[in-house]
N, C-alpha and C. Protein backbone atom coordinates (compact mmCIF):
# COMPACT_ATOMS: atom_id res chain seq x y z
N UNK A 1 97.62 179.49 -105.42
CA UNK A 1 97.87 180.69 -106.20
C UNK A 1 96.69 180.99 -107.14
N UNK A 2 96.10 180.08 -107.84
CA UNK A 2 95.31 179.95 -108.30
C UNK A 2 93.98 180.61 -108.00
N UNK A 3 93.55 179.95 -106.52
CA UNK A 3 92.66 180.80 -105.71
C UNK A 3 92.59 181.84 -105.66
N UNK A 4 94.02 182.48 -105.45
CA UNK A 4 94.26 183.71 -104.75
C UNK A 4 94.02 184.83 -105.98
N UNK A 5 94.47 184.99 -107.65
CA UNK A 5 94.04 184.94 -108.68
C UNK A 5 92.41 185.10 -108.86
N UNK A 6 91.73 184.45 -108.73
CA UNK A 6 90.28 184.19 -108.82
C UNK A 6 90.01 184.91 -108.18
N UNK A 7 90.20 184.82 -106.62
CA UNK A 7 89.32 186.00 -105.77
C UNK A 7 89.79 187.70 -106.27
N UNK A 8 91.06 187.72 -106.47
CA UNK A 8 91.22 189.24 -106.87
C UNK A 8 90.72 189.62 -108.03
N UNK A 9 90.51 188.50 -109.48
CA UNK A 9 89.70 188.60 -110.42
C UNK A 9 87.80 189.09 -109.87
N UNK A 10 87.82 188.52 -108.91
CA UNK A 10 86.60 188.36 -108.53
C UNK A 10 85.86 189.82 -108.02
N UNK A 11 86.99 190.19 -107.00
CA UNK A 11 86.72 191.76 -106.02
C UNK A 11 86.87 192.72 -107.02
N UNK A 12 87.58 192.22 -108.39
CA UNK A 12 88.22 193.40 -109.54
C UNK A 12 87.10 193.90 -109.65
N UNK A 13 85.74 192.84 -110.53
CA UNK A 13 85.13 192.79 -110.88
C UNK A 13 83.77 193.45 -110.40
N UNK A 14 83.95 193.28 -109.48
CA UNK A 14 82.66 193.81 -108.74
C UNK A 14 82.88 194.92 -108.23
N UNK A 15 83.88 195.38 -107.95
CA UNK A 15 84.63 197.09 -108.30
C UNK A 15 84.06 197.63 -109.03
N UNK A 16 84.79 197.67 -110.09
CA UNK A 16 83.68 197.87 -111.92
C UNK A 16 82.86 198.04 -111.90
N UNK A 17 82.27 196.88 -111.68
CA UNK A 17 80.67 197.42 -111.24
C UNK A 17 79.74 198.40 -110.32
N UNK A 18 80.47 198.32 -109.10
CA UNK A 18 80.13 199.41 -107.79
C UNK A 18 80.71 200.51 -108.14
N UNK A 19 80.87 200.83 -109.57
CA UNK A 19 81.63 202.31 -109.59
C UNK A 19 79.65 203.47 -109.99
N UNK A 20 80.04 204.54 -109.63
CA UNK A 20 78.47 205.44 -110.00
C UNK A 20 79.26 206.24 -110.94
N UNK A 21 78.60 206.19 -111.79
CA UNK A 21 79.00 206.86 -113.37
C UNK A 21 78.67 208.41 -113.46
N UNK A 22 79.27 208.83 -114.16
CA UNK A 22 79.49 210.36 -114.33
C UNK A 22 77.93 211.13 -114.82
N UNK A 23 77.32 210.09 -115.58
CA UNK A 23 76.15 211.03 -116.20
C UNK A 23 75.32 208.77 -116.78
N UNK A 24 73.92 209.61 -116.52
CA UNK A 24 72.82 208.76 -116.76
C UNK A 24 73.67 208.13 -118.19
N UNK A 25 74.01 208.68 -119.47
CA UNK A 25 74.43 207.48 -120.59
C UNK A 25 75.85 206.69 -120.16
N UNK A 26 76.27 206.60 -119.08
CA UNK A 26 78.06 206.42 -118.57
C UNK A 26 77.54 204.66 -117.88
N UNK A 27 76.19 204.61 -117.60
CA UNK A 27 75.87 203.30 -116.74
C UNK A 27 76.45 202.25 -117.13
N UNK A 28 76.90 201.49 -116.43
CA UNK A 28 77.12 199.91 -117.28
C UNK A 28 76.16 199.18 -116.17
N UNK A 29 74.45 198.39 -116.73
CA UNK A 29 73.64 197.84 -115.56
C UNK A 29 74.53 196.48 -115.95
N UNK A 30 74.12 195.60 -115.24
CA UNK A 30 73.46 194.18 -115.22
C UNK A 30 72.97 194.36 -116.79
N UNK A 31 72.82 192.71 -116.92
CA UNK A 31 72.36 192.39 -118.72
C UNK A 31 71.79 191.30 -118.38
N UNK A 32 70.93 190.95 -119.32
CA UNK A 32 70.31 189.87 -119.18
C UNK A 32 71.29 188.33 -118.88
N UNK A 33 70.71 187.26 -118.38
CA UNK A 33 71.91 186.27 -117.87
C UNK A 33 72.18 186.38 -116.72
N UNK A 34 72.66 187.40 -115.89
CA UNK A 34 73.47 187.85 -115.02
C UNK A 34 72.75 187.66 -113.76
N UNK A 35 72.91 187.54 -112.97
CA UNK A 35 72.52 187.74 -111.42
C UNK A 35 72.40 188.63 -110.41
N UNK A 36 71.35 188.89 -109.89
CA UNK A 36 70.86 190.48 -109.34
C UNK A 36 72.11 189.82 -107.83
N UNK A 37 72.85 191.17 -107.83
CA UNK A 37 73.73 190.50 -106.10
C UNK A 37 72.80 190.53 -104.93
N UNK A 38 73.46 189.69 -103.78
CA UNK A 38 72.96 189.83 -103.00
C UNK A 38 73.49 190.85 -101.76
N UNK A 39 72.63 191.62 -101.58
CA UNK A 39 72.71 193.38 -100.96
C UNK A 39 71.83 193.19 -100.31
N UNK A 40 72.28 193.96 -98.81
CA UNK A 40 71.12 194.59 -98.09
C UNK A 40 70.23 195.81 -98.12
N UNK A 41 68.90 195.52 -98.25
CA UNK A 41 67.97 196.80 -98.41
C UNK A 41 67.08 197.25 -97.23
N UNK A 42 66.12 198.14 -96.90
CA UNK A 42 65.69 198.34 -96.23
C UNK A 42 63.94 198.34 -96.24
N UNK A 43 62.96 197.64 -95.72
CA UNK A 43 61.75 197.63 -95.63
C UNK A 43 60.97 199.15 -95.49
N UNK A 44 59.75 199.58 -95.58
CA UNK A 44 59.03 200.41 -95.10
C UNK A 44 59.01 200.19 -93.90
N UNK A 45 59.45 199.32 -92.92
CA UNK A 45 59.19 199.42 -91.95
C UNK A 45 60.60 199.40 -91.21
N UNK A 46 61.48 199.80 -92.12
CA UNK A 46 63.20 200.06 -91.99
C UNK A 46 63.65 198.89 -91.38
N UNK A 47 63.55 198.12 -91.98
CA UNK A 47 64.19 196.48 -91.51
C UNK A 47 64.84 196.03 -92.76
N UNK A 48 65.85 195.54 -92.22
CA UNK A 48 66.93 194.96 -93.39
C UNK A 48 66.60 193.88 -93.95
N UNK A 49 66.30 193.60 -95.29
CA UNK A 49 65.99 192.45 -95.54
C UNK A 49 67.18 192.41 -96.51
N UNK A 50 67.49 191.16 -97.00
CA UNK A 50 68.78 190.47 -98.36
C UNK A 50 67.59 190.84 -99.54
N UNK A 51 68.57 190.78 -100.48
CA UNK A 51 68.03 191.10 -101.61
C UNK A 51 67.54 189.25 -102.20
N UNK A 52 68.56 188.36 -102.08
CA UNK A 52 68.16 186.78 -101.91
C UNK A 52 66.83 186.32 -101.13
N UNK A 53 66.42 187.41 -100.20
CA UNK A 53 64.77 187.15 -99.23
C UNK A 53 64.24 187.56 -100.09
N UNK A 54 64.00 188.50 -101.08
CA UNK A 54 63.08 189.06 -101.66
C UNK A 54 62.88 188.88 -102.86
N UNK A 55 63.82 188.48 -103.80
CA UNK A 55 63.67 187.82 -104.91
C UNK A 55 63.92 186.70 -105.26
N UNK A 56 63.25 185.82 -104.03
CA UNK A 56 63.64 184.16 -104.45
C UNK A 56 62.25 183.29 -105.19
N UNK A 57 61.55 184.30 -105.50
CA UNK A 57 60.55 183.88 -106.66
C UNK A 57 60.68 185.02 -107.86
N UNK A 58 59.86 185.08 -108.78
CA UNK A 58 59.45 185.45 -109.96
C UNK A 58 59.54 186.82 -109.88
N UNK A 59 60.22 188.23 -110.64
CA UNK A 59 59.80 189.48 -109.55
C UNK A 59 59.79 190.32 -111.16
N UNK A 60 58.93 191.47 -111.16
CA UNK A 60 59.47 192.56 -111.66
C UNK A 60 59.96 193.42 -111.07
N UNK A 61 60.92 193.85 -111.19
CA UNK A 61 61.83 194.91 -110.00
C UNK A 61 62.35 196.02 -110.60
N UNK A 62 61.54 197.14 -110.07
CA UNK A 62 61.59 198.33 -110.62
C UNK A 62 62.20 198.94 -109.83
N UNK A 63 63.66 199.68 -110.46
CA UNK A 63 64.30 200.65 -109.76
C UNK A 63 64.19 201.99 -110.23
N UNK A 64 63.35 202.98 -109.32
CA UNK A 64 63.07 204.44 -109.54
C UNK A 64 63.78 205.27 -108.65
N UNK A 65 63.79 206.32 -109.48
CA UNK A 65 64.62 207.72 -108.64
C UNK A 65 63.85 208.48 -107.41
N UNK A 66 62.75 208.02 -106.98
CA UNK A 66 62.28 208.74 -105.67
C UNK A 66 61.10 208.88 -105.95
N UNK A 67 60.39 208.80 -104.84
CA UNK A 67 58.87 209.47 -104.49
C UNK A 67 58.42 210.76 -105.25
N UNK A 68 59.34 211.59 -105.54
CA UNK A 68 59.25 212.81 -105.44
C UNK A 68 59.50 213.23 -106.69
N UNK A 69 59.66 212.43 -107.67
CA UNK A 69 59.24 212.68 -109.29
C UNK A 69 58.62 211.80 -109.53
N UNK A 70 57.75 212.78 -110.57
CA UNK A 70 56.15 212.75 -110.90
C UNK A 70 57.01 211.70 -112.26
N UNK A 71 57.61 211.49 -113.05
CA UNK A 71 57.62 210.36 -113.86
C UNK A 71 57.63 209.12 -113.07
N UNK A 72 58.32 208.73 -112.00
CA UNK A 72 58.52 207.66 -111.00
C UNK A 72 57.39 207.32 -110.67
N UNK A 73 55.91 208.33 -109.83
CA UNK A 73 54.96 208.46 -109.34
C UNK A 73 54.18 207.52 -110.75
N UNK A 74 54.64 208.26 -111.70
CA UNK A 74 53.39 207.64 -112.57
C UNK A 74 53.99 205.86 -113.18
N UNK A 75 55.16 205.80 -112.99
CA UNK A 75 55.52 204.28 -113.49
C UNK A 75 54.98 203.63 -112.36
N UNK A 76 55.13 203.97 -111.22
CA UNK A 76 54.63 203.42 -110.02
C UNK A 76 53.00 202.85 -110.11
N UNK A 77 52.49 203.52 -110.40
CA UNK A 77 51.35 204.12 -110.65
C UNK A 77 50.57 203.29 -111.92
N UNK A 78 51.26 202.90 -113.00
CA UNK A 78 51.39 202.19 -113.98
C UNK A 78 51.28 200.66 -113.91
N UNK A 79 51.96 199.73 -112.73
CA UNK A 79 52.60 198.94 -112.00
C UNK A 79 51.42 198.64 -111.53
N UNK A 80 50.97 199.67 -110.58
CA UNK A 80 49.93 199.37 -110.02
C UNK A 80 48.49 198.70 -110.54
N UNK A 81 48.06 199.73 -111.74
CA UNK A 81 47.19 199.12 -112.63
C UNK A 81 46.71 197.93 -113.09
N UNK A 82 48.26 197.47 -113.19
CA UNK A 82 48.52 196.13 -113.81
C UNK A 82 48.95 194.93 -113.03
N UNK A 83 49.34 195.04 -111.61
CA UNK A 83 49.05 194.46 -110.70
C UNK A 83 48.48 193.08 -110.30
N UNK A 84 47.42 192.82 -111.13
CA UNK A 84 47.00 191.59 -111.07
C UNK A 84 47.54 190.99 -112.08
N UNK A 85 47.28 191.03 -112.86
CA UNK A 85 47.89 190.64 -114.08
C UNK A 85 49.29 190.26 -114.23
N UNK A 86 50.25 190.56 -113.47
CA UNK A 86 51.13 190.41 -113.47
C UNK A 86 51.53 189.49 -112.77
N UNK A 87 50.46 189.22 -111.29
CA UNK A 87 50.51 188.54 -110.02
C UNK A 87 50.04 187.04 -110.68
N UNK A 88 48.74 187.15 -111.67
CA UNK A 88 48.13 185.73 -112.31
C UNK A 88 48.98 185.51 -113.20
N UNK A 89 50.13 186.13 -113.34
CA UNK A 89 51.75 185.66 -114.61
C UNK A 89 52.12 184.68 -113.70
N UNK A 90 52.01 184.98 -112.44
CA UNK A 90 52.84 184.11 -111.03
C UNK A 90 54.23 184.92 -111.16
N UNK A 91 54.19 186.07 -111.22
CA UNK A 91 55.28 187.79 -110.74
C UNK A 91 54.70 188.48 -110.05
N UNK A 92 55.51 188.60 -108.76
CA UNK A 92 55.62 189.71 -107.75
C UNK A 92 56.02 190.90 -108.44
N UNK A 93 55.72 192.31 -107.95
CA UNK A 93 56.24 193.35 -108.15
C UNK A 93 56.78 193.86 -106.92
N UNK A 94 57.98 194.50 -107.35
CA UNK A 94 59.20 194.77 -106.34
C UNK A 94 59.64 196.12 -106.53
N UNK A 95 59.69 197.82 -106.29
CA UNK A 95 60.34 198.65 -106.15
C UNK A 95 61.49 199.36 -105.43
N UNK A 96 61.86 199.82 -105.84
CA UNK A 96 63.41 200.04 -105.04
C UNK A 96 64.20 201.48 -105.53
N UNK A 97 63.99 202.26 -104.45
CA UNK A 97 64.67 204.03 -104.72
C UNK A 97 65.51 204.70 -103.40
N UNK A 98 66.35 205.23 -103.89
CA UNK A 98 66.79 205.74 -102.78
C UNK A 98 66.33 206.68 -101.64
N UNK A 99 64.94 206.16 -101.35
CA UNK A 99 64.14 207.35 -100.52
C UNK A 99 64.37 206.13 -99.42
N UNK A 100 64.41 207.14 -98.18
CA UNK A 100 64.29 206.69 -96.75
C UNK A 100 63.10 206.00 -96.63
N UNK A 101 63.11 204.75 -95.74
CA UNK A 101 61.59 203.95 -95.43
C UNK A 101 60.43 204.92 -95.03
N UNK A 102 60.53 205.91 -94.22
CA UNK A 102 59.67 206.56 -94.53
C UNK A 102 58.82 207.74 -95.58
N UNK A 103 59.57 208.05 -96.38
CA UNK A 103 59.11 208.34 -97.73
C UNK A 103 58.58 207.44 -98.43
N UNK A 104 59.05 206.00 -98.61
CA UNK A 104 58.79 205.02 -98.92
C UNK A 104 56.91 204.80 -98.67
N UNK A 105 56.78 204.87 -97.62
CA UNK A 105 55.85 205.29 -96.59
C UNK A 105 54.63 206.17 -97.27
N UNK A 106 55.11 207.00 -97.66
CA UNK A 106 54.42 208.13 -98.03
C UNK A 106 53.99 208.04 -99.23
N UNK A 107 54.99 207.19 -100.32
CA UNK A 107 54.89 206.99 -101.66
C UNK A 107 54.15 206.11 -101.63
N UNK A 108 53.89 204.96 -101.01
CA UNK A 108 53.11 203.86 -101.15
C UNK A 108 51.30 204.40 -100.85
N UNK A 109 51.49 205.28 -99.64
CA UNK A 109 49.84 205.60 -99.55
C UNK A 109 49.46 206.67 -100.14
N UNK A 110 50.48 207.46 -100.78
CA UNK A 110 49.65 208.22 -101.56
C UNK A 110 49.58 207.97 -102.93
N UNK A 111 49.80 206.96 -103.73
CA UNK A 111 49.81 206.29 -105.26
C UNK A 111 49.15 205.28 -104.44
N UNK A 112 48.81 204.72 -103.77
CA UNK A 112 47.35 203.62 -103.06
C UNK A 112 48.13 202.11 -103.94
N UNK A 113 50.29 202.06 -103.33
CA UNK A 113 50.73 200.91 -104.13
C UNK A 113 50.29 199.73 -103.27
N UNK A 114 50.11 198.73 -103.79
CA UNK A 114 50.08 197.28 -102.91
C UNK A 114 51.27 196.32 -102.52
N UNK A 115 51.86 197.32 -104.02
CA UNK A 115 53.12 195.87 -104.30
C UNK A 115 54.31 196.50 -103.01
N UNK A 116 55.28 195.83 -102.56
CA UNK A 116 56.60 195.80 -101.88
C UNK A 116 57.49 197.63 -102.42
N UNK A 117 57.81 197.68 -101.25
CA UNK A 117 59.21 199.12 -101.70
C UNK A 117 59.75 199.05 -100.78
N UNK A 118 61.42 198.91 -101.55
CA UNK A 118 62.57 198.63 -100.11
C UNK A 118 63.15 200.41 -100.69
N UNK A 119 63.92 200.80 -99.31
CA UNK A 119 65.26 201.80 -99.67
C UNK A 119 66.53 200.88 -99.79
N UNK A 120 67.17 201.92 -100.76
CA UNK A 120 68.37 201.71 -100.88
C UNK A 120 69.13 203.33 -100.56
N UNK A 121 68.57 203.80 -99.91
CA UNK A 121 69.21 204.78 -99.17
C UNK A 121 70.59 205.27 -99.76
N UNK A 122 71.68 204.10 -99.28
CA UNK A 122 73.04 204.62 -99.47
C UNK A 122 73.44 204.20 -100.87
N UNK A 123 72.32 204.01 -101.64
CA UNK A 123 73.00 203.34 -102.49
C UNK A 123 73.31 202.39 -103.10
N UNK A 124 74.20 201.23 -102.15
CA UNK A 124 74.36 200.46 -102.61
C UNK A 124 74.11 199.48 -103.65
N UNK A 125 72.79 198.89 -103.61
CA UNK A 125 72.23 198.33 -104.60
C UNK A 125 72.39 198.76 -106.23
N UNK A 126 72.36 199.88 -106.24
CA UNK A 126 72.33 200.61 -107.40
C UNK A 126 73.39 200.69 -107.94
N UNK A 127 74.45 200.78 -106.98
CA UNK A 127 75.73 200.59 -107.82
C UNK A 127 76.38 199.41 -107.88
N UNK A 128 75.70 198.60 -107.29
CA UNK A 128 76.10 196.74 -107.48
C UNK A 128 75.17 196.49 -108.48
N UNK A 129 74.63 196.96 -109.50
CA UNK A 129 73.40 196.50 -110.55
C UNK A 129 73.65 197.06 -111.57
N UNK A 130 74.88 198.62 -111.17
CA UNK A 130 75.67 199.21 -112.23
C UNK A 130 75.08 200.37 -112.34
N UNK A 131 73.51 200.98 -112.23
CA UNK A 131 72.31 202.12 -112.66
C UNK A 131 73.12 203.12 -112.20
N UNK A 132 73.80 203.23 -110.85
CA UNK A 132 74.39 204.73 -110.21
C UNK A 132 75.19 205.78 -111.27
N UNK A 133 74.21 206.87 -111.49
CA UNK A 133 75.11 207.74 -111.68
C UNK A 133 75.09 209.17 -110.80
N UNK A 134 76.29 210.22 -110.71
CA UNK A 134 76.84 211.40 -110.39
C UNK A 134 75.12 212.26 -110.25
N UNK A 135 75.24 212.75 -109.42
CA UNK A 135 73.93 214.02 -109.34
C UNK A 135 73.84 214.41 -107.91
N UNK A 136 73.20 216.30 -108.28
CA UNK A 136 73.62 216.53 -106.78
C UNK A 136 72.84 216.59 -106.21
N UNK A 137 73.38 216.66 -104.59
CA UNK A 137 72.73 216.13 -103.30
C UNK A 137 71.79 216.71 -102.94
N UNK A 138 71.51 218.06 -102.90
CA UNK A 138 70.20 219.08 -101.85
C UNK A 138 68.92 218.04 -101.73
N UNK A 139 68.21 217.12 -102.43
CA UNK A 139 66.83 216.96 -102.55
C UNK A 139 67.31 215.52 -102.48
N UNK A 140 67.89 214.93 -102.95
CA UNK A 140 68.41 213.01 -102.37
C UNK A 140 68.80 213.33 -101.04
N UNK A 141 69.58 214.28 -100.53
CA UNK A 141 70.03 214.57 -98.99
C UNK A 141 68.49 214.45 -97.84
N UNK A 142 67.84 214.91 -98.67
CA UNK A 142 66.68 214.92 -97.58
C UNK A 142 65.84 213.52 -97.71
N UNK A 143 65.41 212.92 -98.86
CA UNK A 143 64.72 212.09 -99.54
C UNK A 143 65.48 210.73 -98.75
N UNK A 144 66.84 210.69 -98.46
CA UNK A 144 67.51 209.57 -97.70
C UNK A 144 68.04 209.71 -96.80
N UNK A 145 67.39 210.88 -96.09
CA UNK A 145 67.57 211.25 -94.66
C UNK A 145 69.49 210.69 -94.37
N UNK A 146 69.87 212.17 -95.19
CA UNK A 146 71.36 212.16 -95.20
C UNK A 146 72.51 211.27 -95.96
N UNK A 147 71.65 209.75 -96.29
CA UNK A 147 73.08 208.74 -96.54
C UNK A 147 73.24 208.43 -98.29
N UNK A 148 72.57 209.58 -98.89
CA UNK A 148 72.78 209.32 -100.05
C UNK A 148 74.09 209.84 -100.39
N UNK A 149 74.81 209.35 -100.94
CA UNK A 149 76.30 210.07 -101.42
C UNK A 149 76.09 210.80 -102.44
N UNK A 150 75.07 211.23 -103.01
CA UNK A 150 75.09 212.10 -103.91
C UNK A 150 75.30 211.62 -106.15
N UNK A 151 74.23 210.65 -106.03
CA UNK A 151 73.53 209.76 -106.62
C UNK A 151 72.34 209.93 -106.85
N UNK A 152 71.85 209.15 -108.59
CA UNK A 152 70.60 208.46 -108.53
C UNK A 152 70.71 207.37 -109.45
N UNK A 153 69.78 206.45 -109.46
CA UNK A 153 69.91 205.08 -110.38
C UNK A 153 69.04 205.91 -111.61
N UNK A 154 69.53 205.36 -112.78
CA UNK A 154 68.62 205.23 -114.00
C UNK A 154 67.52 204.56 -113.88
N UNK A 155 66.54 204.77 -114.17
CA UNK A 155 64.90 203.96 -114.00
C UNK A 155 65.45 202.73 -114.95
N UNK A 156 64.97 202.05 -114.25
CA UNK A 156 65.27 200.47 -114.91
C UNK A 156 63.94 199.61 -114.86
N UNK A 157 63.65 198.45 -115.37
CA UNK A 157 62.86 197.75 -115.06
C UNK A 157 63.87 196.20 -115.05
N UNK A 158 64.15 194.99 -114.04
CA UNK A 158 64.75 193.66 -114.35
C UNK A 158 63.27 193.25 -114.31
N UNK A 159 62.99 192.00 -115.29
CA UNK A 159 62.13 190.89 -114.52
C UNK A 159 63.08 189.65 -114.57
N UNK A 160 63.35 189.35 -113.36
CA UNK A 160 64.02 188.28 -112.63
C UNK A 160 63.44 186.79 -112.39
N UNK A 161 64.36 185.93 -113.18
CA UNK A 161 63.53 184.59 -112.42
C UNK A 161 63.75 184.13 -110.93
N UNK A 162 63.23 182.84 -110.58
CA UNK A 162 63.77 182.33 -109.09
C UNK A 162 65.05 182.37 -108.98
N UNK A 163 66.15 182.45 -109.35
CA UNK A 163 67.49 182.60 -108.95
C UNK A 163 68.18 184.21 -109.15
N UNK A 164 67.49 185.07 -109.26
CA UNK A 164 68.01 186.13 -109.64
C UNK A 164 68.21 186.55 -110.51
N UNK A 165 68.05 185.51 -111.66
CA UNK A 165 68.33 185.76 -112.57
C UNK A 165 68.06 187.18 -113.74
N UNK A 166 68.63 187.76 -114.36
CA UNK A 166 67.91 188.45 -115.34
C UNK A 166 67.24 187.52 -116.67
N UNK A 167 66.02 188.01 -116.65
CA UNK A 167 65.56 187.60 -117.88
C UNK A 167 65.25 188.75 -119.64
N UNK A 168 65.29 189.36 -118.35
CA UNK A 168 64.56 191.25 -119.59
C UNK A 168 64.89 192.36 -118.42
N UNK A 169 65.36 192.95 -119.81
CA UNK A 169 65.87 194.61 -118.88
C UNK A 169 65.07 195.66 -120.25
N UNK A 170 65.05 197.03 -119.19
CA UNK A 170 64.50 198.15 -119.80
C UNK A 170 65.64 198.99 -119.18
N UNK A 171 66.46 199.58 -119.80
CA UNK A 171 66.56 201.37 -119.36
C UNK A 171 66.76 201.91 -120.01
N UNK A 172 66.41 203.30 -119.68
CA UNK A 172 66.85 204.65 -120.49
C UNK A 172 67.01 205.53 -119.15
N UNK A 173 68.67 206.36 -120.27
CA UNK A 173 68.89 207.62 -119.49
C UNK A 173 68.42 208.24 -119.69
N UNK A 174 67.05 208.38 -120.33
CA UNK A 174 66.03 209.52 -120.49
C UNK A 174 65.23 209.22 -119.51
N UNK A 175 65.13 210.32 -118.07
CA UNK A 175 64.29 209.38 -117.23
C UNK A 175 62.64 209.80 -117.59
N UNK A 176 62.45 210.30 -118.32
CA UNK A 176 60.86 210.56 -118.55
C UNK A 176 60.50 209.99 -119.83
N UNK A 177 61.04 208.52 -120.39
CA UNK A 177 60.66 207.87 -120.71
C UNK A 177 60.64 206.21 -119.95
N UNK A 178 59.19 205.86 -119.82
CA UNK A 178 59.70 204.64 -119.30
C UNK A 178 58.82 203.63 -119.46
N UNK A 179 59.21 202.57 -119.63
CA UNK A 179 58.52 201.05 -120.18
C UNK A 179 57.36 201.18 -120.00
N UNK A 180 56.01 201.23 -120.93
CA UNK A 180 54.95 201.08 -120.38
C UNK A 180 54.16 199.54 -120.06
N UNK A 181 52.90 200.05 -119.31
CA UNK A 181 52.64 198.56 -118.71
C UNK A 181 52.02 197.57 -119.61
N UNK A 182 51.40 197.94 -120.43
CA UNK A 182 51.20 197.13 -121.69
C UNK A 182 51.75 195.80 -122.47
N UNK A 183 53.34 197.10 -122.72
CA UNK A 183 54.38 195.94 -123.32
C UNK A 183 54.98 195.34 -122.19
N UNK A 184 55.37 195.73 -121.24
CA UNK A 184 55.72 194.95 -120.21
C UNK A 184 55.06 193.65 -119.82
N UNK A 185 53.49 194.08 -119.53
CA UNK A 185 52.48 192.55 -119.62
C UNK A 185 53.09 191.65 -121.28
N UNK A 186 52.98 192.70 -122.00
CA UNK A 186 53.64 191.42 -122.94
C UNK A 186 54.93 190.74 -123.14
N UNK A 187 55.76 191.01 -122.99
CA UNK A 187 57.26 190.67 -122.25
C UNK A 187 56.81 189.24 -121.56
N UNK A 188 56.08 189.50 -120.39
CA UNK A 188 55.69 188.66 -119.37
C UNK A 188 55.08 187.26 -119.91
N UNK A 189 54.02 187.91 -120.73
CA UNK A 189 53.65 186.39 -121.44
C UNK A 189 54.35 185.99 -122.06
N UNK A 190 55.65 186.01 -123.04
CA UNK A 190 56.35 185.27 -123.69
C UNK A 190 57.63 185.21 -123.02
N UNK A 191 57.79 185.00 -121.72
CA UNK A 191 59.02 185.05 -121.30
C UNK A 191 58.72 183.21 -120.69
C-alpha cells in the first residue's frame, strides 16, 4: 500500500510540473538541487538522444525560444564568444528550443555556433523543467514543423553538474533580458 501511495505521490508530482503556465510570470522551473528529468530530445541531425546522454558531464544548458528571435540569436551568440572559456571550466555548452532539427540547422550556421542544439519540438522538456508557458501557435507551428502545442519556454540558463544536477539557475519572464556572458563565466568560477 505503501508503494502504491509513493508512486501516485510520485506521477502527482510530475503532473505539476508538466503543466505549461498561462503567462511567462505563472512558471514554476526546476530550482537549484533538483534534477534535470530524463526526456527525449532531438539532434540536428533529428535523432533522439536522452537527456541522461547529454548531460552526464558538466553542462551549461540554455533553453531559448527559437532561432527566430533576435534576443535568443544574440544569447546564442554570447555563448559562443565565451566558448572556450567555459570549455577550460571543464563545461560543455548545451542549447535547447522548440525549433525543428532543421532550423536548428540553420541557427547553428548562421550564428557560426560550435556548441550542441537539440529540439524539443513538442515540448516536452520544457514542461518537465516547468519553463512552458501559453502562447500562440502561427510562427512555433512552422518553427516545429507542426508539433508544437502552442507554447514557449522562458529563456533560462541551468548549469548542471554530472548527475543532473542543478547548481545555478537564471530566468526571467522578461525575455529580452538575459544572463550575460561575463557573469555567467563568473558563476562558473566559483561554483
Amino acid at each position: 500500500m505503501k508503494k502504491l501511495i509513493a508512486i501516485i505521490l510520485l506521477a502527482f508530482a510530475f503532473n505539476v510540473q508538466a503543466q505549461i503556465a498561462d503567462s511567462p510570470e505563472d512558471v514554476s522551473p526546476l530550482l537549484i538541487g533538483e534534477k534535470i528529468p530524463e526526456i527525449q530530445l532531438r539532434t540536428i541531425e533529428n535523432k533522439e538522444v536522452s537527456t541522461k546522454e547529454i548531460f552526464n558531464k558538466k553542462t551549461v544548458l540554455v533553453v531559448y525560444r527559437g532561432g527566430w528571435c533576435p534576443y535568443c540569436n544574440r544569447q546564442l551568440a554570447d555563448m559562443q564568444d565565451i566558448e572556450k572559456d567555459i570549455l577550460d571550466l571543464g563545461y560543455q555548452i548545451v542549447a535547447v528550443s522548440p525549433d525543428a532539427p532543421k532550423f536548428l540547422k540553420e541557427t547553428a550556421s548562421e550564428d557560426k555556433l560550435n556548441y550542441s542544439l537539440y529540439s524539443d519540438s513538442e515540448g516536452k522538456f520544457a514542461q518537465a523543467i516547468g519553463v512552458a508557458f501559453k502562447k500562440d501557435k502561427p510562427k512555433l507551428d512552422k518553427y516545429s514543423e507542426g508539433k508544437n502545442p502552442g507554447f514557449l519556454p522562458v529563456p533560462t540558463v541551468y548549469v548542471l553538474n554530472e548527475k543532473r544536477e542543478i547548481e545555478f539557475m537564471y530566468i526571467n519572464p522578461n525575455y529580452t533580458t538575459r544572463l550575460k556572458g561575463e557573469l555567467l563565466l563568473a558563476v562558473l568560477k566559483n561554483l
